[in-house]
Structure formats: structure tokens, C-alpha cells
N, C-alpha and C. Protein backbone atom coordinates (compact mmCIF):
# COMPACT_ATOMS: atom_id res chain seq x y z
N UNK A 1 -17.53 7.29 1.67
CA UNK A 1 -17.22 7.14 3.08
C UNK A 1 -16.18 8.18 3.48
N UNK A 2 -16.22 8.61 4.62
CA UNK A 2 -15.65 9.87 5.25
C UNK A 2 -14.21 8.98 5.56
N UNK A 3 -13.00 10.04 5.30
CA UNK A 3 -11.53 9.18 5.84
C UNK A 3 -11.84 9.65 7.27
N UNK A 4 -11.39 8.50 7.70
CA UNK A 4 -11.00 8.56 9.52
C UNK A 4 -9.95 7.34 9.79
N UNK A 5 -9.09 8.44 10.40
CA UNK A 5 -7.56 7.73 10.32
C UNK A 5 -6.97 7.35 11.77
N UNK A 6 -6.39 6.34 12.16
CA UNK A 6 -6.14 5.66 13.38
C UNK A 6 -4.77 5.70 13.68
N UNK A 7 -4.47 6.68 14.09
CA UNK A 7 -3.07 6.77 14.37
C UNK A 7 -2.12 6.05 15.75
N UNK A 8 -1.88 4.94 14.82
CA UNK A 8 -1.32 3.79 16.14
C UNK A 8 -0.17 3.61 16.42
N UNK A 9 0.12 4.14 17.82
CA UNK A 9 1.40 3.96 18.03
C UNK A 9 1.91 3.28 19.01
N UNK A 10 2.61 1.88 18.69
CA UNK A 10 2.68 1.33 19.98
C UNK A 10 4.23 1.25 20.92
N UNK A 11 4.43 0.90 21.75
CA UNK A 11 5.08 1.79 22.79
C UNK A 11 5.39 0.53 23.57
N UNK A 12 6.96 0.52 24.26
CA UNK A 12 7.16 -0.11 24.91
C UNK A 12 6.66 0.75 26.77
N UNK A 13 6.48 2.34 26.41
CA UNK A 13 6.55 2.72 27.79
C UNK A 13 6.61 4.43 27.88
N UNK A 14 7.54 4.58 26.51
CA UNK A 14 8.19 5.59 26.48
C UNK A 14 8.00 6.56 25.00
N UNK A 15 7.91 7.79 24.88
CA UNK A 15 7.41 8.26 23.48
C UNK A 15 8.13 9.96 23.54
N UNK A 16 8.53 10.16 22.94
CA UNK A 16 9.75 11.12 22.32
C UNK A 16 8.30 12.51 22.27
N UNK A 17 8.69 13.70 22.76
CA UNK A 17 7.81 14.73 22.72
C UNK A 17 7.19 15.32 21.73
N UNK A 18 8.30 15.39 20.89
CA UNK A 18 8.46 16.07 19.14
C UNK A 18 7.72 15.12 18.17
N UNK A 19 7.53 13.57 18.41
CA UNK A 19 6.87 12.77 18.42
C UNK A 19 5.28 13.25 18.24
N UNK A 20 4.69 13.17 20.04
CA UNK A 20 3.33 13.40 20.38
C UNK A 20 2.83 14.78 19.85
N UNK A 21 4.03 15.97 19.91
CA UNK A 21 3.93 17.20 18.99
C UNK A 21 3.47 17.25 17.65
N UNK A 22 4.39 16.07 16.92
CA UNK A 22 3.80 15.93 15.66
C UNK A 22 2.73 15.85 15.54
N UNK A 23 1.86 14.18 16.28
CA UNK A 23 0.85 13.58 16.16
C UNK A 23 -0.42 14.86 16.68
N UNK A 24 -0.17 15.50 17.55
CA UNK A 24 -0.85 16.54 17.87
C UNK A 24 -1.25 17.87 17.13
N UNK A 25 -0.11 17.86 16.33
CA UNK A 25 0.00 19.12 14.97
C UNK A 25 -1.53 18.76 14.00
N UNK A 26 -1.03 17.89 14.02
CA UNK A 26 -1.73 16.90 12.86
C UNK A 26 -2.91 16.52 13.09
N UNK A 27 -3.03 16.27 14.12
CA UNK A 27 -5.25 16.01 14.08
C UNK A 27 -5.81 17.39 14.09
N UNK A 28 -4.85 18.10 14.88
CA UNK A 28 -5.45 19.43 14.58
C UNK A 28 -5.64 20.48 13.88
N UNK A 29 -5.17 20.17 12.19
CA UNK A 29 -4.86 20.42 11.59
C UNK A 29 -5.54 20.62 9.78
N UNK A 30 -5.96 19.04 9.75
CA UNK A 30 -6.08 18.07 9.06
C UNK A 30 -7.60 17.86 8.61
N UNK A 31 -8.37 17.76 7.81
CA UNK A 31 -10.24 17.56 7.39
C UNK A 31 -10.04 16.06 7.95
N UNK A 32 -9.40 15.59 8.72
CA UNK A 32 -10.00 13.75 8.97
C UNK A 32 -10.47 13.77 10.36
N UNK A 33 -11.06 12.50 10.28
CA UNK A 33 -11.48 12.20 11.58
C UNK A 33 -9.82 11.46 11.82
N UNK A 34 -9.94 11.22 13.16
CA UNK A 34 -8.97 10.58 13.85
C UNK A 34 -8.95 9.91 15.47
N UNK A 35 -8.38 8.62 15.39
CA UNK A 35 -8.48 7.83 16.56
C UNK A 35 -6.86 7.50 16.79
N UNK A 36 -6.44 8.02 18.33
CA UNK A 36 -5.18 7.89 18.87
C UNK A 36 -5.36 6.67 19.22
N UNK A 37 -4.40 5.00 18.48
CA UNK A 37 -4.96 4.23 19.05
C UNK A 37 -3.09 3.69 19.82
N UNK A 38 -3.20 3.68 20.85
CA UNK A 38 -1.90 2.79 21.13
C UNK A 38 -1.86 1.65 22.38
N UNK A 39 -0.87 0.67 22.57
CA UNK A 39 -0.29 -0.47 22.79
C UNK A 39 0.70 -0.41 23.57
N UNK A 40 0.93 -0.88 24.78
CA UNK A 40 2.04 -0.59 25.33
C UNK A 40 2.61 -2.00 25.80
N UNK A 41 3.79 -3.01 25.00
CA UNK A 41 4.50 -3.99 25.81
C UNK A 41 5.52 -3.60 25.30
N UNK A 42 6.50 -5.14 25.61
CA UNK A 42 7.80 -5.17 25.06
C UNK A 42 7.85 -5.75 23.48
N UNK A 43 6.87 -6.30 23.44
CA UNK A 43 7.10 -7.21 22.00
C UNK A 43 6.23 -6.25 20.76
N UNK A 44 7.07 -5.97 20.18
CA UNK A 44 6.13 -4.71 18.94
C UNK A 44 5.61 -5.72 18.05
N UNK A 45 5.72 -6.76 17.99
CA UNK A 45 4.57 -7.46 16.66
C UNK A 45 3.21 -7.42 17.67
N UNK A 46 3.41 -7.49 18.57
CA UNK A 46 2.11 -7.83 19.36
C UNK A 46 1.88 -6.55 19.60
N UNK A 47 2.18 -5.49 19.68
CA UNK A 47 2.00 -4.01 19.88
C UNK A 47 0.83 -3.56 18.63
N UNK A 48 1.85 -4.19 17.51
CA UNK A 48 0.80 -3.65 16.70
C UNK A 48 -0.21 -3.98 15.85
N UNK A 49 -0.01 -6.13 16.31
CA UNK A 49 -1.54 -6.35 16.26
C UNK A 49 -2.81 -6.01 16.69
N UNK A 50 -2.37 -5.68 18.21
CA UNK A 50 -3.03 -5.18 19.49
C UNK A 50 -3.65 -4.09 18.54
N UNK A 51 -3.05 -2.88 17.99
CA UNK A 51 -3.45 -1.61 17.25
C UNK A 51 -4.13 -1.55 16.14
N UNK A 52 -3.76 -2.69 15.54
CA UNK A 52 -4.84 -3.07 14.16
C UNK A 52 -5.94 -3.67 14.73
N UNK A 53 -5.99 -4.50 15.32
CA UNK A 53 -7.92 -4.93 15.72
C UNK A 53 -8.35 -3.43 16.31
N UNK A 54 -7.64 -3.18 17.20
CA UNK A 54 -8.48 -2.29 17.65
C UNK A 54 -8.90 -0.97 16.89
N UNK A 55 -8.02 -0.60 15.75
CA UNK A 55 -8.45 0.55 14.77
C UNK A 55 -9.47 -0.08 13.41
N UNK A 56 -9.60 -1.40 13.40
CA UNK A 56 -10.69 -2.04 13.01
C UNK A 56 -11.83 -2.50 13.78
N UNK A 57 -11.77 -2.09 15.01
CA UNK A 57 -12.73 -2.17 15.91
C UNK A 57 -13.39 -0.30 15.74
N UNK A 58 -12.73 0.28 15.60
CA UNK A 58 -12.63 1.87 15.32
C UNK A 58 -13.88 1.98 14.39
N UNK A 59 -13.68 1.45 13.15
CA UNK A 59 -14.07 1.55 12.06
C UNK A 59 -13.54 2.94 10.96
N UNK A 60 -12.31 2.57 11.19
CA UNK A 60 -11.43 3.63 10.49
C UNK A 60 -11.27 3.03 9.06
N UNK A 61 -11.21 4.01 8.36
CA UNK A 61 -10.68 3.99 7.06
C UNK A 61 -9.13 3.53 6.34
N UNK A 62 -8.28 3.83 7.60
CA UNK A 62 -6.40 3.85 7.18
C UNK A 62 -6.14 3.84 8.98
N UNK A 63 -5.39 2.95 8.94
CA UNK A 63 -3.90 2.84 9.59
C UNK A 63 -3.11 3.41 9.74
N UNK A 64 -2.91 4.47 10.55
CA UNK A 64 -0.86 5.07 10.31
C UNK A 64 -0.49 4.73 11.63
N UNK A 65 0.67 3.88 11.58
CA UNK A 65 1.73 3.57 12.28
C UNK A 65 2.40 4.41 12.39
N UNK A 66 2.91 5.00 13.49
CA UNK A 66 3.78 6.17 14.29
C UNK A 66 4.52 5.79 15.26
N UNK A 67 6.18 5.12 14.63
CA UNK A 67 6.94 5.20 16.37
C UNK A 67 7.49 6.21 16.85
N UNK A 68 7.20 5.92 18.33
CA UNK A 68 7.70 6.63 19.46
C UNK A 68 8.65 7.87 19.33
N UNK A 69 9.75 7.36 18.00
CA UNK A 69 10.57 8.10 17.91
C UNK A 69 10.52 8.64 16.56
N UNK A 70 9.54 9.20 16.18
CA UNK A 70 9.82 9.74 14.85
C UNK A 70 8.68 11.30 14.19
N UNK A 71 9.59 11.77 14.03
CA UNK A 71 8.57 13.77 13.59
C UNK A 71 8.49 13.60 12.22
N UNK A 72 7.79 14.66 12.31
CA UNK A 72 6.87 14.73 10.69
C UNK A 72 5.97 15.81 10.40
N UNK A 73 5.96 16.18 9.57
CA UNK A 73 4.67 17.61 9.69
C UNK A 73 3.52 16.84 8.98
N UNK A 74 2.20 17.99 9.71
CA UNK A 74 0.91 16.93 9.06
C UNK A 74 0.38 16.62 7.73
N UNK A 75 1.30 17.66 6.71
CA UNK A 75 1.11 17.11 5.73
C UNK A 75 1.39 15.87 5.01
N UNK A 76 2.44 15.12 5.76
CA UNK A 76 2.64 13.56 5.65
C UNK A 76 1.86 13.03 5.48
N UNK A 77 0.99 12.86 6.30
CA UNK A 77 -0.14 12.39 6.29
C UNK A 77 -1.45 12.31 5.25
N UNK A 78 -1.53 13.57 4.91
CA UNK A 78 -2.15 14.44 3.96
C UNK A 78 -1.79 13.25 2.60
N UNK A 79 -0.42 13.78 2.10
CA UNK A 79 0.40 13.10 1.12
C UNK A 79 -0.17 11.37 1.03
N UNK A 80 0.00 11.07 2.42
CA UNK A 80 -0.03 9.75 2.08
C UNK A 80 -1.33 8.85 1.87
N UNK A 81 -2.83 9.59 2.22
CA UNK A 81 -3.79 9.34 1.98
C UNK A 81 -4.32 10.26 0.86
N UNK A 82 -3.60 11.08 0.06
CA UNK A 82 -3.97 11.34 -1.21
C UNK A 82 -3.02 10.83 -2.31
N UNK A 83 -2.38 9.70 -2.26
CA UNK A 83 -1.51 8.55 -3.08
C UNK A 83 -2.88 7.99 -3.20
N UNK A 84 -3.43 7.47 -2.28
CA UNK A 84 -4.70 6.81 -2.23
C UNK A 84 -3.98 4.86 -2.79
N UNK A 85 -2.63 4.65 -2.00
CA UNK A 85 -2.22 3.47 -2.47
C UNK A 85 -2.95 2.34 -0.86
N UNK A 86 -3.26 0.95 -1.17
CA UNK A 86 -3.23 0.48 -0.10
C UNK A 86 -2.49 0.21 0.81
N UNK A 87 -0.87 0.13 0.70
CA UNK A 87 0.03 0.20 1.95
C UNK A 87 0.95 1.56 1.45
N UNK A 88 1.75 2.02 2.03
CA UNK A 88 2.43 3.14 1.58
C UNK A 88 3.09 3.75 2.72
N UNK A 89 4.41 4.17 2.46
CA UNK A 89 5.30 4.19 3.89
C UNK A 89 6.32 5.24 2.90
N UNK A 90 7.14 5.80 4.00
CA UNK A 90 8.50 6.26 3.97
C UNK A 90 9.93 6.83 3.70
N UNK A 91 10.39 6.92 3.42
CA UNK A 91 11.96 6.55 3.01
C UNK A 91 12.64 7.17 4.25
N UNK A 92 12.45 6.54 5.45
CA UNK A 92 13.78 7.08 6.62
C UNK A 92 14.70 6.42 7.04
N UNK A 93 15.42 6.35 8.01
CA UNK A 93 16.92 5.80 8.17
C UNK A 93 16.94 5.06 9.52
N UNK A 94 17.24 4.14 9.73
CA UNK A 94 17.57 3.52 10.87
C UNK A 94 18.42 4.42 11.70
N UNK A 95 18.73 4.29 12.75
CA UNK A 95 19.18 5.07 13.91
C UNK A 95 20.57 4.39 14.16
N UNK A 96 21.28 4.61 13.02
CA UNK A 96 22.98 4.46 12.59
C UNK A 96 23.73 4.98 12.16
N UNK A 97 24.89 4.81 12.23
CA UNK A 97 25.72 5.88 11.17
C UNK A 97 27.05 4.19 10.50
N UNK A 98 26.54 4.51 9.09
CA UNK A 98 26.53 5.31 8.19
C UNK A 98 24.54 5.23 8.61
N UNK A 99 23.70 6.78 7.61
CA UNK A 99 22.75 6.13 7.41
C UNK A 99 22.12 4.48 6.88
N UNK A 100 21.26 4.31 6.57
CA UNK A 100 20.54 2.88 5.97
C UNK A 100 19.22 3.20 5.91
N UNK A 101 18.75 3.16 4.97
CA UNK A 101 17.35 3.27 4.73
C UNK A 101 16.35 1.74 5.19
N UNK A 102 15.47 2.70 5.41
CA UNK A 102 14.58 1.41 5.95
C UNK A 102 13.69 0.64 4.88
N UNK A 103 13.79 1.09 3.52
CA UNK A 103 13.23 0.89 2.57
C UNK A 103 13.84 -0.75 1.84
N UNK A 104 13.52 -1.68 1.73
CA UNK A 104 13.47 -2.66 1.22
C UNK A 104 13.32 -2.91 -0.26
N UNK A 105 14.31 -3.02 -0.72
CA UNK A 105 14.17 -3.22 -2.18
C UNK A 105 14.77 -4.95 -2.56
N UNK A 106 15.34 -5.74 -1.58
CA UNK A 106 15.73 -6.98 -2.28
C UNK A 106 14.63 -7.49 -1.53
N UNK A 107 14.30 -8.44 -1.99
CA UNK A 107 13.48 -10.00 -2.23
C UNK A 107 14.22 -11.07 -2.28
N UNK A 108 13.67 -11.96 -1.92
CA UNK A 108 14.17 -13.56 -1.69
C UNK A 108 14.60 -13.51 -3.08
N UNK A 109 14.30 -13.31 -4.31
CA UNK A 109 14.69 -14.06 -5.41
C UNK A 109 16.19 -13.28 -5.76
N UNK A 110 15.85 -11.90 -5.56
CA UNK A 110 17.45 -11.39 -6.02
C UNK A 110 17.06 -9.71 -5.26
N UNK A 111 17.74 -8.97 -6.25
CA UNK A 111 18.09 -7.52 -5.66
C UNK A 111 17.26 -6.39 -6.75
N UNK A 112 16.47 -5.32 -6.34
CA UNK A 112 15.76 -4.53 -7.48
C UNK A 112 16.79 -3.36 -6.78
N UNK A 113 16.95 -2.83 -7.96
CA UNK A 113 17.63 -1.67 -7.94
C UNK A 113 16.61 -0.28 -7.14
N UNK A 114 17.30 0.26 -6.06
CA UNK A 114 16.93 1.35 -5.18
C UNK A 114 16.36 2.52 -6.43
N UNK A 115 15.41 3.04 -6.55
CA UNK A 115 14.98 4.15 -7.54
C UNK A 115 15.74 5.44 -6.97
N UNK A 116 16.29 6.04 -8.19
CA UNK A 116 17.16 7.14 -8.36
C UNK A 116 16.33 8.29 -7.55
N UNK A 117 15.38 8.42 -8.20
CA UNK A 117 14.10 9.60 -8.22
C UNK A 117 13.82 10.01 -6.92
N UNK A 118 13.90 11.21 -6.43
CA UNK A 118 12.98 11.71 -5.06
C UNK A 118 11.47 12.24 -5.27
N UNK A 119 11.53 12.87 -6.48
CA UNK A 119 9.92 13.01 -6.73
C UNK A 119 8.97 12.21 -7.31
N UNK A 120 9.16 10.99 -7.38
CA UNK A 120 7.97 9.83 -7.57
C UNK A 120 7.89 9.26 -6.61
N UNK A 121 6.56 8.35 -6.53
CA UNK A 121 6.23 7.06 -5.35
C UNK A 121 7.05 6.24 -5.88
N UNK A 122 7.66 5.14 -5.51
CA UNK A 122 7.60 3.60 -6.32
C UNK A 122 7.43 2.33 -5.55
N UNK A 123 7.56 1.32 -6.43
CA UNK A 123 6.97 0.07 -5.58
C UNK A 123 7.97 -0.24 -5.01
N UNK A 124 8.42 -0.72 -4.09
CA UNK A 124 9.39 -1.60 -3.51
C UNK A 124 9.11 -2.89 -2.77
N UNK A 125 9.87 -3.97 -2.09
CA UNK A 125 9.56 -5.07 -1.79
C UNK A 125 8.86 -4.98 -0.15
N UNK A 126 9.33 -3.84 0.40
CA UNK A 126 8.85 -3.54 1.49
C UNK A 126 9.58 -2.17 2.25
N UNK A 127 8.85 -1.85 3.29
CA UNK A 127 8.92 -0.35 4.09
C UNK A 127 8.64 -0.61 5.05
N UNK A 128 9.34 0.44 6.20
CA UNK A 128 8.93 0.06 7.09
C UNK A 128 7.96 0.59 7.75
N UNK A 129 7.58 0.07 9.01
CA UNK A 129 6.48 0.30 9.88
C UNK A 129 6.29 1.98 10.70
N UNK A 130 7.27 2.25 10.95
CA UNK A 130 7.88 3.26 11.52
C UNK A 130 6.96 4.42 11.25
N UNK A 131 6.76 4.53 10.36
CA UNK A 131 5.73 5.48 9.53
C UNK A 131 4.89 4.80 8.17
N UNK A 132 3.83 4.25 8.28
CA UNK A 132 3.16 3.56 7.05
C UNK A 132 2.00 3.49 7.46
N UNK A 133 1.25 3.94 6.13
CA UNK A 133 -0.54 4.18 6.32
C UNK A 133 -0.63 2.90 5.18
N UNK A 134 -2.08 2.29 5.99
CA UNK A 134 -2.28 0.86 5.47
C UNK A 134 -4.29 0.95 5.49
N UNK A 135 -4.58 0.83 4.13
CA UNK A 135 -5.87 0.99 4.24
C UNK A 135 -6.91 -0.46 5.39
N UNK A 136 -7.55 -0.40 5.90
CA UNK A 136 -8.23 -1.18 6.87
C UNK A 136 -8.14 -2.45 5.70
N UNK A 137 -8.67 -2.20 4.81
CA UNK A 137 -9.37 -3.53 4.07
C UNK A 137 -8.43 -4.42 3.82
N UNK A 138 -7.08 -3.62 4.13
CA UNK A 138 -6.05 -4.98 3.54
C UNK A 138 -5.57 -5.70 4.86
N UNK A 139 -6.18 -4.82 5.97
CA UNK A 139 -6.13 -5.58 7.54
C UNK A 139 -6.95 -6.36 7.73
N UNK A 140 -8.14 -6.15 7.36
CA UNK A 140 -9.59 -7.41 7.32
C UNK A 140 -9.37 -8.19 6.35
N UNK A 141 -8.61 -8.13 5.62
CA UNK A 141 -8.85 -9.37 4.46
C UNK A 141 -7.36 -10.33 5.00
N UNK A 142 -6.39 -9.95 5.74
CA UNK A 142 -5.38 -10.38 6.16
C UNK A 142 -5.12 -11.39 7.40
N UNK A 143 -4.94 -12.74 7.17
CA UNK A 143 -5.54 -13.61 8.09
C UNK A 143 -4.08 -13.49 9.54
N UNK A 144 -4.60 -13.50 10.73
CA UNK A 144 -3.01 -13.18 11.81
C UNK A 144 -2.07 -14.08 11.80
N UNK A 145 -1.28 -14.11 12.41
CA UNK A 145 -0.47 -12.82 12.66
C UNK A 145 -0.31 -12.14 11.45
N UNK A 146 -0.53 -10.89 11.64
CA UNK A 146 -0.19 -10.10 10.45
C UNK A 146 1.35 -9.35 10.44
N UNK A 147 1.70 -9.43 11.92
CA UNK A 147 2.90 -8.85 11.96
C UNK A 147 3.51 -9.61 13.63
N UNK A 148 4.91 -10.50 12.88
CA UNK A 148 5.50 -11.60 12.88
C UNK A 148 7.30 -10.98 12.85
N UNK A 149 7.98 -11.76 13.85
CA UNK A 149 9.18 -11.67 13.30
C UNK A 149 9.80 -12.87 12.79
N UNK A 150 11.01 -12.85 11.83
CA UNK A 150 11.15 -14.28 11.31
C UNK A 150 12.77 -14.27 10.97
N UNK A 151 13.52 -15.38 10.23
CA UNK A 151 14.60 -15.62 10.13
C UNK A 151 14.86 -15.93 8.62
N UNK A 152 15.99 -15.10 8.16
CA UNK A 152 16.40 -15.19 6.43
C UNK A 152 16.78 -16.68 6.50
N UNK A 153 16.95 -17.18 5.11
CA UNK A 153 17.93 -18.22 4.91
C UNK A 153 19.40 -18.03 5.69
N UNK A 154 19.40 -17.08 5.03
CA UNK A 154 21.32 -16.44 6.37
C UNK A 154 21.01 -16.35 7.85
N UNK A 155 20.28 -16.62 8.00
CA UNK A 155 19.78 -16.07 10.18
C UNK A 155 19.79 -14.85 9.99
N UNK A 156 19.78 -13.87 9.34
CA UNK A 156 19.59 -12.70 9.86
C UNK A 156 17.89 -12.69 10.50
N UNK A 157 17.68 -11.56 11.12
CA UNK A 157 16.53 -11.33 11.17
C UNK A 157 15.57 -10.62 10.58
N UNK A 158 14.49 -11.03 10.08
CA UNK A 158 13.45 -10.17 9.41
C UNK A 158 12.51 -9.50 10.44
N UNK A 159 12.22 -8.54 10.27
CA UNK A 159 11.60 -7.73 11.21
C UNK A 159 10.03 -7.74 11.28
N UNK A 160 9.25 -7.57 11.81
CA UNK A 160 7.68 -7.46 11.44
C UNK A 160 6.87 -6.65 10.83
N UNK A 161 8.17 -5.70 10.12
CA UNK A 161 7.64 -4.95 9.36
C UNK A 161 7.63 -5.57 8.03
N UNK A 162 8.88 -6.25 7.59
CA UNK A 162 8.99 -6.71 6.43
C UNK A 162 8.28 -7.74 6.40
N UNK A 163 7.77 -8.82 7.35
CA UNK A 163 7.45 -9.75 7.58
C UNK A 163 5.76 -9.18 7.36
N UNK A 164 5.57 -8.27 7.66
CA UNK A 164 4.11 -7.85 6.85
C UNK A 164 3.90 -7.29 5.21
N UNK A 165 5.07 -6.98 5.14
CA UNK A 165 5.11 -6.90 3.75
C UNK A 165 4.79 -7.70 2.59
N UNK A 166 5.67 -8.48 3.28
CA UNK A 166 5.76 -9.80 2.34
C UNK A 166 4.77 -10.74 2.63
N UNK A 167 3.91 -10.79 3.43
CA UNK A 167 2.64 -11.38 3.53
C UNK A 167 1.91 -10.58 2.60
N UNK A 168 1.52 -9.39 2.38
CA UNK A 168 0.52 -8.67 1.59
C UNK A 168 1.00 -9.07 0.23
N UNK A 169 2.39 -8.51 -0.26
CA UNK A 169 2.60 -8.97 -1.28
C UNK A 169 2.05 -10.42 -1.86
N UNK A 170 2.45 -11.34 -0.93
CA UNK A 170 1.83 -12.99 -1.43
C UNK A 170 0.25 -12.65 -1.46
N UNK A 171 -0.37 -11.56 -0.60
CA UNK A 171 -2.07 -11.59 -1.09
C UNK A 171 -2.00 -11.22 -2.22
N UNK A 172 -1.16 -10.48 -2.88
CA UNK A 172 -1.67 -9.60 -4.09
C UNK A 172 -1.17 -8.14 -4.29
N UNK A 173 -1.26 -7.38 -2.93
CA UNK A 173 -0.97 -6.20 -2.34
C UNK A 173 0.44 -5.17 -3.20
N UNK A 174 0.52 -4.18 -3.74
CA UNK A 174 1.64 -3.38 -3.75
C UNK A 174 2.08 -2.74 -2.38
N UNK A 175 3.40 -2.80 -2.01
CA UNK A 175 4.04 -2.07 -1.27
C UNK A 175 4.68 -0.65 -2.28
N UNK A 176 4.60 0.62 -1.55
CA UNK A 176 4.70 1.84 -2.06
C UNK A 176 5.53 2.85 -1.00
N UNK A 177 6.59 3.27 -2.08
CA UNK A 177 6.86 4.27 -0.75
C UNK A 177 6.99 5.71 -1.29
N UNK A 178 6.64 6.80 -0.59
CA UNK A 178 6.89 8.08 -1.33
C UNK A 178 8.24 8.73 -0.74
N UNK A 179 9.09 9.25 -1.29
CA UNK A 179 10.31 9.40 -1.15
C UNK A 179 9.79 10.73 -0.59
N UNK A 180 9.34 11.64 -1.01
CA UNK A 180 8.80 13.04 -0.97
C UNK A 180 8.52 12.99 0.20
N UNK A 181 8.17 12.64 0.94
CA UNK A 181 7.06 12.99 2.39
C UNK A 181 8.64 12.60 3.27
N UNK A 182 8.94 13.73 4.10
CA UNK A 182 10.46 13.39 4.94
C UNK A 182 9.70 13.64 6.18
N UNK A 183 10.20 12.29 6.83
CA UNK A 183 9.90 11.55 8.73
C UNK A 183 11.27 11.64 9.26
N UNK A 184 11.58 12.35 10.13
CA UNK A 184 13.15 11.96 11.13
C UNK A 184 12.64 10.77 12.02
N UNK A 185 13.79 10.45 11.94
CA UNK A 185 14.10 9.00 13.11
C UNK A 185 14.53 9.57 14.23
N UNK A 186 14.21 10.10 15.63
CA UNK A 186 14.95 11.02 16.34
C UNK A 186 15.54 10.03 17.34
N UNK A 187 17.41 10.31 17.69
CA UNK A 187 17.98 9.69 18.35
C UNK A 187 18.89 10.64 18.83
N UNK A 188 20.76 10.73 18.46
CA UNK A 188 21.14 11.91 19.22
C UNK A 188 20.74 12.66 18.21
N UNK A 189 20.46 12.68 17.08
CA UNK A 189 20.30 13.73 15.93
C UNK A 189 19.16 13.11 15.06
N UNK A 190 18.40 13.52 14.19
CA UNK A 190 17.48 13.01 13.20
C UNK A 190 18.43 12.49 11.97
N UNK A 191 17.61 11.31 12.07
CA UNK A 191 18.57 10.41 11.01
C UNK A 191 17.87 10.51 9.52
């Protein structure tokens, strides 16, 4: 089967230039097929359910999630559908100072140590959405909401990114992130 990739980005309204530049670099660039699929409310779990039926309505091969605010060259992409993993995301930074990675390494049970390494993939407990290619089949086999926000034992909040994570994981699923492939977070500066 031919890759054809659904690049979904959903949107409260508003989308960063360097952004659509990227996404534009990149289909044009690239041996895939490709479907611009996006969503526009306030609530991003529903943004990007909205984006998964409909890139399974596509009949696409992979998922990539693209927010509003984030660059990348098209070999990202490239990279991340020749891992050939079923979810696979990232390593970028929330839009803070100090940095914080968006990469998830503790779990409910305890804490896995952050991997040293920049040139390997590894598993982690979850990644975020921000940038993550997700093969279709683990969207069709995934009963909804697939992406949910929720509350720790502490009240913090879990986000719907992690909150999809950790649903796949309970299917079975590895979460993967490649350190190698660098996404800016663009705010006053790339984080």
C-alpha cells in the first residue's frame, strides 16, 4: 500500500506562517501522497477527534498532528515514517522558560529515567501531540474518545495528548519518540 499521510492540524482560528511554510515545504517535497486535514474550535480534544475520523475517512496510511505553532523541515516527516513505529512523536519544549520537554517519561506507577542519548528513538510513557505521526490502524482499532482531557491523583491536569497515550499503551501500543528529528515550538523565540 502506497503511504499517504494526513496532515492534521487543528486550530482554534489562528496558525503561525513558518508553520503553514513548513507544512507547505513538505508536501512539496516529499514521494507521499498527502491530505491537509484541519478543525477549527476552542476545545482541541475535539479538534482532533474531528481530524482523525476524517483522515480515516481519507483513507490515509499515518496521521501527523501539526500545531499551529510549530516548524520543522520535511525531512521530519520523512524520519518519522521511516521509524516505521505505530505512534512516534518529538522531543520539543513547551512554550516556557526554564525549557520542559513535552516528552513524558513518568507513569502512574513511578518515574523512568529521561534517556541520555540524542541519536536513538526510545520508548517513553508518552509524547506529545504537537508533532506525532500515528499509523491509522491504531485509530481504527481505538474505541472514542480517543483524545480526552483528565485529572492526576494530585489534580493536576493531564492533557489529551497524554491521555491518548496512555489509552494506546493499555491497548498494547508502544509510544516512541525520536530525539533526532528537531520541531520549534514558536512563541517570542523557538523553544
Amino acid at each position: 500500500m502506497d503511504t499517504k499521510v494526513a496532515i492534521g492540524i487543528p486550530s482554534n482560528g489562528t496558525i503561525k506562517i513558518n508553520t503553514m511554510m513548513s507544512v507547505f515545504q513538505t508536501m512539496g517535497s516529499l514521494p507521499y501522497k498527502f491530505d491537509l486535514v484541519t478543525y477549527q474550535s476552542c476545545v482541541i480534544h475535539f479538534n482532533r477527534e474531528q481530524i482523525a475520523d476524517q483522515a480515516l475517512q481519507n483513507g490515509v496510511t499515518h496521521l501527523l498532528f501539526v500545531d499551529t505553532d510549530m516548524v520543522f523541515q520535511p525531512s521530519a516527516i520523512e524520519k518519522l515514517i521511516k521509524a516505521d513505529k505505530d505512534i512516534i512523536g518529538v522531543r520539543t519544549h513547551l512554550r516556557q522558560l526554564p525549557p520542559a520537554s513535552t516528552v513524558a517519561v513518568v507513569d502512574e506507577n513511578g518515574e523512568n529515567p529521561m534517556p541520555d542519548s540524542e541519536t536513538e528513538l526510545f520508548e517513553c510513557y508518552g509524547v506529545g501531540t504537537g508533532f506525532m505521526l500515528i499509523k491509522s490502524d491504531v485509530l481504527k482499532k481505538m474505541e472514542k474518545p480517543r483524545f480526552m482531557f483528565d485529572f492526576s491523583k494530585d489534580g493536576s491536569v493531564i492533557g489529551e495528548d497524554i491521555w491518548f497515550c496512555r489509552k494506546a499503551r493499555q491497548m498494547g501500543y508502544k509510544i516512541w519518540c525520536d530525539p533526532m528529528v528537531k520541531v520549534g515550538h514558536i512563541g517570542d523565540f523557538l523553544y
